[in-house]
Protein backbone atom coordinates (compact mmCIF):
# COMPACT_ATOMS: atom_id res chain seq x y z
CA UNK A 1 95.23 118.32 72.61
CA UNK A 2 98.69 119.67 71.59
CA UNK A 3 99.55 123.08 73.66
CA UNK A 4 102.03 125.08 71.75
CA UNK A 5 105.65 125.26 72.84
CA UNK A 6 105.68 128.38 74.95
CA UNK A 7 102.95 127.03 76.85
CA UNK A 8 104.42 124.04 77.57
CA UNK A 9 107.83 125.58 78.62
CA UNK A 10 105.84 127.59 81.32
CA UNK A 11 104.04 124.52 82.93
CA UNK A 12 105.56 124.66 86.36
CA UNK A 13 106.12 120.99 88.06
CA UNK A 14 104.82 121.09 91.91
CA UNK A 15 107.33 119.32 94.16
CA UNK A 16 105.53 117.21 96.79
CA UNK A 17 105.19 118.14 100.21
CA UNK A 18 108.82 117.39 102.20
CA UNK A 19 108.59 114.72 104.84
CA UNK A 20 109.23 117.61 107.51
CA UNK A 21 106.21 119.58 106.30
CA UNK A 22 104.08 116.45 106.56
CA UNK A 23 105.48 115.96 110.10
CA UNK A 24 104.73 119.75 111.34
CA UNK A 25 101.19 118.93 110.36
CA UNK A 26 101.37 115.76 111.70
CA UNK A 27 102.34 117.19 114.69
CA UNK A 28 100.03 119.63 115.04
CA UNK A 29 97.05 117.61 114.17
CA UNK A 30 98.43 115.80 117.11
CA UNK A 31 98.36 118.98 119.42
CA UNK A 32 94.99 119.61 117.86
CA UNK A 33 93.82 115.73 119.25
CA UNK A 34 95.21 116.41 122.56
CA UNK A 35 94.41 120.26 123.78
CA UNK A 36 90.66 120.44 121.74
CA UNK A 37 92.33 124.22 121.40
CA UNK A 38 91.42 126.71 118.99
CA UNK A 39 94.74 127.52 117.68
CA UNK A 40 96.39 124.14 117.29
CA UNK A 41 92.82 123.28 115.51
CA UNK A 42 92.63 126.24 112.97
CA UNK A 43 96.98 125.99 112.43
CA UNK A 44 96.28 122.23 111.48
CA UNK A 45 93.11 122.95 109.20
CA UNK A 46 95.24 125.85 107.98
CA UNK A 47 98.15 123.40 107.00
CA UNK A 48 95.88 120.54 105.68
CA UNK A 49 93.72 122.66 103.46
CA UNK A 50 96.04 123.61 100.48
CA UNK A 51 97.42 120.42 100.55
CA UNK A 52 93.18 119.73 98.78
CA UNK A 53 94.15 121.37 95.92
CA UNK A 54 98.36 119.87 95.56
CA UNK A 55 98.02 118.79 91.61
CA UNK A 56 100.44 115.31 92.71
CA UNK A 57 98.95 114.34 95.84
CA UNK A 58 97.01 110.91 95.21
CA UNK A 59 93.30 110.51 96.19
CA UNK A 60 94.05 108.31 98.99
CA UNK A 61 96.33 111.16 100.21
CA UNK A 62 93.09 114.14 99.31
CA UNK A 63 91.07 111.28 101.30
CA UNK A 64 92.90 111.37 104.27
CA UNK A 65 93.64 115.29 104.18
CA UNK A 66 90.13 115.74 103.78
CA UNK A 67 89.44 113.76 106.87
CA UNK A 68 91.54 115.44 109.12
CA UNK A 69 90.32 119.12 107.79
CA UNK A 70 86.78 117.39 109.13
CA UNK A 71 88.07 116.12 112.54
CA UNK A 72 90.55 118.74 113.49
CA UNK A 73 87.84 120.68 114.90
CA UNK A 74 87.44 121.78 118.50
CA UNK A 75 84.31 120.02 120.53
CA UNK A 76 82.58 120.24 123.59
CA UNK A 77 83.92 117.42 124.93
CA UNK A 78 87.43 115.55 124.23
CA UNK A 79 86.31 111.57 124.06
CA UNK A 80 88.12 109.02 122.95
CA UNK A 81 86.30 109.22 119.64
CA UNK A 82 86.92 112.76 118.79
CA UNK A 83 90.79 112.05 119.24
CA UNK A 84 91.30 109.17 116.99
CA UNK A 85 89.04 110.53 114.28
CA UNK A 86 91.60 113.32 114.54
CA UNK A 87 94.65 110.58 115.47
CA UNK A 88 93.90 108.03 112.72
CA UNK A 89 94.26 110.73 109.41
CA UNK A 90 97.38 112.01 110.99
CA UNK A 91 99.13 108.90 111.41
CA UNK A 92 98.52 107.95 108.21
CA UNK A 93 99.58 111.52 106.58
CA UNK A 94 103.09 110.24 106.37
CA UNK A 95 102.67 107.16 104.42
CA UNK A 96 99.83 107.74 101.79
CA UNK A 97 101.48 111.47 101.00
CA UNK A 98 104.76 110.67 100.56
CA UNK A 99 106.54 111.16 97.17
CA UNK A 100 106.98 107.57 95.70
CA UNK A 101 109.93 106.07 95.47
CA UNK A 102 111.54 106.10 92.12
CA UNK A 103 112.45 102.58 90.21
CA UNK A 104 115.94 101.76 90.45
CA UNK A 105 117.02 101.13 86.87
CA UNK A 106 117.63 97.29 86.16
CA UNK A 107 122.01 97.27 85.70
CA UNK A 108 122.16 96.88 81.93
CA UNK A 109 123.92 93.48 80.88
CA UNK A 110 127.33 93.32 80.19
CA UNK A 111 128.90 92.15 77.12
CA UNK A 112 131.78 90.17 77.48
């Protein structure tokens, strides 16, 4: 499928999330783990939840987004289990969503 010119032009490339916006969620998904509070819950679902629909985001980045949108919810009670289904996604956030590292072009041979 060939898109004209002008179409083309206008496609828009999406930078990846910055390391310190993956760390503010990280963070509060933390907070989130640790208080079982209803703001630090909804501000991390609230963070997590476009990142669903980022165009360059990998599925095993989506995958572990979309866990933490399903843990960071506030329960009845704070075990061990609810904070490490909340724990685990986060600390993971910053290595499955960063932006991969470009190849460093091979030095081209020298003539002599």
């Amino acid at each position: 499928l060939m898109l004209p010119a002008t179409v083309e032009a206008q496609i828009k490339k999406v930078p990846f999330p910055s390391r310190e916006e993956l760390r503010a969620l990280q963070l509060l998904a933390y907070d989130c783990s640790r208080a079982n509070a209803p703001d630090s819950c909804d501000k991390t679902r609230g963070l997590a939840d476009p990142l669903m629909d980022h165009p360059r985001l990998s599925a095993s980045c989506k995958d572990t987004v979309w866990e933490l949108v399903q843990a960071s919810k506030v329960a009845s009670s704070n075990s061990f289990q609810r904070r490490d289904s909340i724990d685990r996604p986060a600390r993971r956030l910053t290595l499955v969503c960063m932006e991969p590292d470009k190849p460093k072009e091979a030095p081209s041979p020298t003539q002599t």
